[in-house]
N, C-alpha and C. Protein backbone atom coordinates (compact mmCIF):
# COMPACT_ATOMS: atom_id res chain seq x y z
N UNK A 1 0.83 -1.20 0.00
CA UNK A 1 0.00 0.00 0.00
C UNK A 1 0.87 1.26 0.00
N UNK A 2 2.28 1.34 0.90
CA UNK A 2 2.75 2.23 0.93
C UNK A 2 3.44 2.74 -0.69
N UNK A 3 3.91 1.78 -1.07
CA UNK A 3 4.48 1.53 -2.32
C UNK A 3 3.63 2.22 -3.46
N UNK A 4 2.19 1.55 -3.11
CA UNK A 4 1.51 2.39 -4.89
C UNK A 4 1.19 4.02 -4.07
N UNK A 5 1.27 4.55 -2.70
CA UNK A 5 0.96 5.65 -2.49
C UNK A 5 2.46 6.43 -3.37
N UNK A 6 3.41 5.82 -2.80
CA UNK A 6 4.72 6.70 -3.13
C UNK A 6 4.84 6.55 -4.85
N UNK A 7 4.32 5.92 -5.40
CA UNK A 7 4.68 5.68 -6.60
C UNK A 7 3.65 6.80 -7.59
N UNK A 8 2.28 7.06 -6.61
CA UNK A 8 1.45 7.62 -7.29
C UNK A 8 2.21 9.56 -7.08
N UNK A 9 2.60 9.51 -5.96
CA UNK A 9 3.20 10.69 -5.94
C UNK A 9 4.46 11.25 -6.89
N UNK A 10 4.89 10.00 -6.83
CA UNK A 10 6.36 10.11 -7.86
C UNK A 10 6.04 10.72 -9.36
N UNK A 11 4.72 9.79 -9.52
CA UNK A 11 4.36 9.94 -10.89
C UNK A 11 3.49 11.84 -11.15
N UNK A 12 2.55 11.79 -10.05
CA UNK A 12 1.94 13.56 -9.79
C UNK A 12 2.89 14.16 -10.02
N UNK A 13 4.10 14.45 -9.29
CA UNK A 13 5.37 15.68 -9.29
C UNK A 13 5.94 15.10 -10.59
N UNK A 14 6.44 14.04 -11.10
CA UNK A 14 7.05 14.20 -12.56
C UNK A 14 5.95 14.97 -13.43
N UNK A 15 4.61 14.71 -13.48
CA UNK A 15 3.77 15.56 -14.34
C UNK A 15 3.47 16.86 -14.12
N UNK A 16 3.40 17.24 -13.37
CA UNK A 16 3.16 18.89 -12.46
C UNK A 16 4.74 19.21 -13.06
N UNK A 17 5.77 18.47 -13.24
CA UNK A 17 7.10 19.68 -13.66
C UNK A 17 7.34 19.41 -14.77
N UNK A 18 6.67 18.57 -15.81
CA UNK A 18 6.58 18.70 -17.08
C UNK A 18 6.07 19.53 -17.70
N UNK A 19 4.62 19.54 -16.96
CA UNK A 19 3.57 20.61 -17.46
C UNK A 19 4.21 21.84 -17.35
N UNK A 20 4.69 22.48 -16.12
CA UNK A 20 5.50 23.63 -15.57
C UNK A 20 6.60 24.31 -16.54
N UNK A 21 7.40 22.76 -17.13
CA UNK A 21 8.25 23.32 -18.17
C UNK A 21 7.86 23.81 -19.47
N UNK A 22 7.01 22.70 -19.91
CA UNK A 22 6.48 23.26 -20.90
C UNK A 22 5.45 24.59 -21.04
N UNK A 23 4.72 24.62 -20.08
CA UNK A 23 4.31 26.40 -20.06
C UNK A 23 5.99 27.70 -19.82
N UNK A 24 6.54 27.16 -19.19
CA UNK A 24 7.58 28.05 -19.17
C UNK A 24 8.15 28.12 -20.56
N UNK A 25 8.84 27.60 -21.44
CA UNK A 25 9.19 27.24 -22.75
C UNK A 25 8.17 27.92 -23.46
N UNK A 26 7.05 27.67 -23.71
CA UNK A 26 5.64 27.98 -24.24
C UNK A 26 5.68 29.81 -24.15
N UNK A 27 5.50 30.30 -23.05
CA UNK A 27 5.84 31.77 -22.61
C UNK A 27 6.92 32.34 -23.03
N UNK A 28 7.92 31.68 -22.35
CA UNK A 28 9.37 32.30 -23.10
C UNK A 28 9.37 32.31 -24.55
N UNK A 29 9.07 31.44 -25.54
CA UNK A 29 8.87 31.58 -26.79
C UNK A 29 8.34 32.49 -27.31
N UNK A 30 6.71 32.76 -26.79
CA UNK A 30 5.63 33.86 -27.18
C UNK A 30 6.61 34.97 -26.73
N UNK A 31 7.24 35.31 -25.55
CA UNK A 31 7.93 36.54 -25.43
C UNK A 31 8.62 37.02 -26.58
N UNK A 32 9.87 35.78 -26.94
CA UNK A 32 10.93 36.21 -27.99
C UNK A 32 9.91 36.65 -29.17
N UNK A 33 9.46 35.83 -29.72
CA UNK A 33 8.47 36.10 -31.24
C UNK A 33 7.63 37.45 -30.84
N UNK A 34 7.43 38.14 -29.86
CA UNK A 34 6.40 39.08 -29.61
C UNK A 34 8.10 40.43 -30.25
N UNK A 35 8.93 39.87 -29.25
CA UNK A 35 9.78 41.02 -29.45
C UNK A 35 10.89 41.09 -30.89
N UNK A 36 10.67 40.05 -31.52
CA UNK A 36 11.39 40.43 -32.51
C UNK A 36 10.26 40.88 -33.50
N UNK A 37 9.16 40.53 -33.26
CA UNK A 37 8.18 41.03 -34.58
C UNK A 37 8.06 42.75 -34.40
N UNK A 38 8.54 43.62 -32.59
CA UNK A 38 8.99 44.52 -32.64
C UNK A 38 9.79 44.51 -33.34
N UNK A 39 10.73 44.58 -33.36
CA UNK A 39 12.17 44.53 -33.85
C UNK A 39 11.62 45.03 -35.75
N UNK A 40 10.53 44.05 -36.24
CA UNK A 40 10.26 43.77 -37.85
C UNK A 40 9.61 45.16 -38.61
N UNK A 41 8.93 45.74 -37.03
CA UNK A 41 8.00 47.08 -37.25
C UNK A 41 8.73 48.09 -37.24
N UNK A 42 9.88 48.07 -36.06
CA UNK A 42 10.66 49.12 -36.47
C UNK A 42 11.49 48.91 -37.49
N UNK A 43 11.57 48.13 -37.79
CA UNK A 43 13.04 47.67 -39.65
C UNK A 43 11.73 48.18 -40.51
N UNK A 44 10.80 48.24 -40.38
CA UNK A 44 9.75 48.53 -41.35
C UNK A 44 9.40 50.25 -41.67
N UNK A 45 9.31 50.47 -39.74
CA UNK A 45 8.95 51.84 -40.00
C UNK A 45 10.36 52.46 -40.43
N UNK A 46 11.66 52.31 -40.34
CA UNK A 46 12.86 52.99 -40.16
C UNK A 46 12.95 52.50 -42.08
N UNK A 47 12.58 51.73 -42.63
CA UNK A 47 13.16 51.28 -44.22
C UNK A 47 12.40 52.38 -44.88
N UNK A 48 11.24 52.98 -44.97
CA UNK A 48 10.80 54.38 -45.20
C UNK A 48 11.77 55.10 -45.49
N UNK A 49 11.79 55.73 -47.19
CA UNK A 49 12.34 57.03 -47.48
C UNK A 49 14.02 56.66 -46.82
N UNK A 50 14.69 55.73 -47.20
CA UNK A 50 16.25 55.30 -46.93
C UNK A 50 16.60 55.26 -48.39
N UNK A 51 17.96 54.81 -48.17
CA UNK A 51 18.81 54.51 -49.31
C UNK A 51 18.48 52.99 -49.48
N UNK A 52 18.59 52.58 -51.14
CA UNK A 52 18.59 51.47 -51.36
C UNK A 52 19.69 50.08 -50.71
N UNK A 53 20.96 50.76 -50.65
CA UNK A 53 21.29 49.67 -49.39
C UNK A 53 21.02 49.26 -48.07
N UNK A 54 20.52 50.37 -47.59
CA UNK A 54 19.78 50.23 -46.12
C UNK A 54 18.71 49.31 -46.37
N UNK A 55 17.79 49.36 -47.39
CA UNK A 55 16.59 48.52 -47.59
C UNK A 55 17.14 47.01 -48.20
N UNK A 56 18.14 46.71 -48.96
CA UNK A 56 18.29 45.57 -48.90
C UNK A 56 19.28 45.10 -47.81
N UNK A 57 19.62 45.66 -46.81
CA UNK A 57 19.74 45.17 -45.52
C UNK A 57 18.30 44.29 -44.94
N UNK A 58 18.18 45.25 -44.96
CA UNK A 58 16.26 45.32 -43.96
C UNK A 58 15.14 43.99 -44.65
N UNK A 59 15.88 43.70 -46.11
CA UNK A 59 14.98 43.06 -46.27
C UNK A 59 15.58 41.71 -46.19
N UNK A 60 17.46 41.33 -46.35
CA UNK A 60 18.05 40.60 -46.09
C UNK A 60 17.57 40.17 -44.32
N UNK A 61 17.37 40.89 -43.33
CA UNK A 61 16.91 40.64 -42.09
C UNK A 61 15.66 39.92 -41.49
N UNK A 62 14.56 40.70 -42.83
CA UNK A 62 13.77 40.44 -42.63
C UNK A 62 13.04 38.78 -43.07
N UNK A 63 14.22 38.66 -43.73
CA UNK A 63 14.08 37.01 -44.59
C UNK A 63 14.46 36.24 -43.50
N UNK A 64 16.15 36.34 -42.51
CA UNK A 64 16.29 35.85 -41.61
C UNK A 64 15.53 35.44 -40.31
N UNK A 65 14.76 36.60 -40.09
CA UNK A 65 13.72 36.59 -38.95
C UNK A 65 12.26 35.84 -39.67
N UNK A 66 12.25 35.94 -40.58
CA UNK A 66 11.36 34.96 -41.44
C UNK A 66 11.16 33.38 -40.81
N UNK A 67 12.53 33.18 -41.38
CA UNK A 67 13.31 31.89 -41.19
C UNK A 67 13.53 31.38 -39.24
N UNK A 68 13.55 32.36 -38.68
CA UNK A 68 13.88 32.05 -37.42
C UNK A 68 12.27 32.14 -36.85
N UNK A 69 11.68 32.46 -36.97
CA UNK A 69 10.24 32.51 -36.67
C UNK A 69 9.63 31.16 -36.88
N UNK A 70 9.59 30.82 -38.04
CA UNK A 70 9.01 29.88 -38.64
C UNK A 70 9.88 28.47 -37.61
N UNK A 71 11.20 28.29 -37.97
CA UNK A 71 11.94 27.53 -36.90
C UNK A 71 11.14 27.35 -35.55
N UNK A 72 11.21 28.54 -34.92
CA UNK A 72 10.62 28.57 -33.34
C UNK A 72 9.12 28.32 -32.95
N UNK A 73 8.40 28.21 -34.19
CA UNK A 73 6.83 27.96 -34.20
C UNK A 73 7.02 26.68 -34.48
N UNK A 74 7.88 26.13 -35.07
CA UNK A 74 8.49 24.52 -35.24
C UNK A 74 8.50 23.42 -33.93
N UNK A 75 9.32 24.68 -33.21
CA UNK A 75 9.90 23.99 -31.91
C UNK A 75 8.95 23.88 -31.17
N UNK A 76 7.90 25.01 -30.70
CA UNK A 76 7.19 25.11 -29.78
C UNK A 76 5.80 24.18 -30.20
N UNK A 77 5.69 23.91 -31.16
CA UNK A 77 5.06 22.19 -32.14
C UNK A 77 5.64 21.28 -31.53
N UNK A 78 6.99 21.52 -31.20
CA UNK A 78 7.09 20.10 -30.79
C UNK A 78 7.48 19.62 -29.53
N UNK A 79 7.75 20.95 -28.56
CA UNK A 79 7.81 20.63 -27.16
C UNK A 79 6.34 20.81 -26.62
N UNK A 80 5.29 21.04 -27.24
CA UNK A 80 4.36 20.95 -26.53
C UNK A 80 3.40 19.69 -26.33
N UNK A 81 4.14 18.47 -27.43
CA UNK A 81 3.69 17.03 -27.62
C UNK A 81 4.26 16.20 -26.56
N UNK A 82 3.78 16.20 -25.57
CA UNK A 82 4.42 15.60 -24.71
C UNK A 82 3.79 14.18 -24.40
């Protein structure tokens, strides 16, 4: 009896800090993607009325953050399959 009590507990706290991580991960993610899509508005509002190399900077960046976005909506697909 003591045995399936401790075992049922073992098993509660491994799931309570799975869940825990994965909302933490989950949040931290939404943070980064919230702040670089800042990051996309100001490359957007600042590419306005520039020189043509400044804008194919901005748009070279904007392909990267493309790419890293898409990645991190990847990840957070797949740490949330638990």
């Amino acid at each position: 009896m003591v045995v399936v009590v401790v075992v049922v507990v073992v098993v509660v706290v491994v799931v309570v800090v799975v869940v825990v991580v994965v909302v933490v991960v989950v949040v931290v993610e939404v943070v980064v993607v919230v702040l670089l899509l800042l990051v996309v508005l100001m490359v957007l509002v600042v590419k306005r009325g520039v020189t043509p190399r400044i804008d194919a900077e901005a748009e070279t960046a904007a392909a990267s953050l493309r790419e890293f976005l898409q990645s991190a909506s990847a990840s957070c697909r797949v740490n949330t399959h638990f």
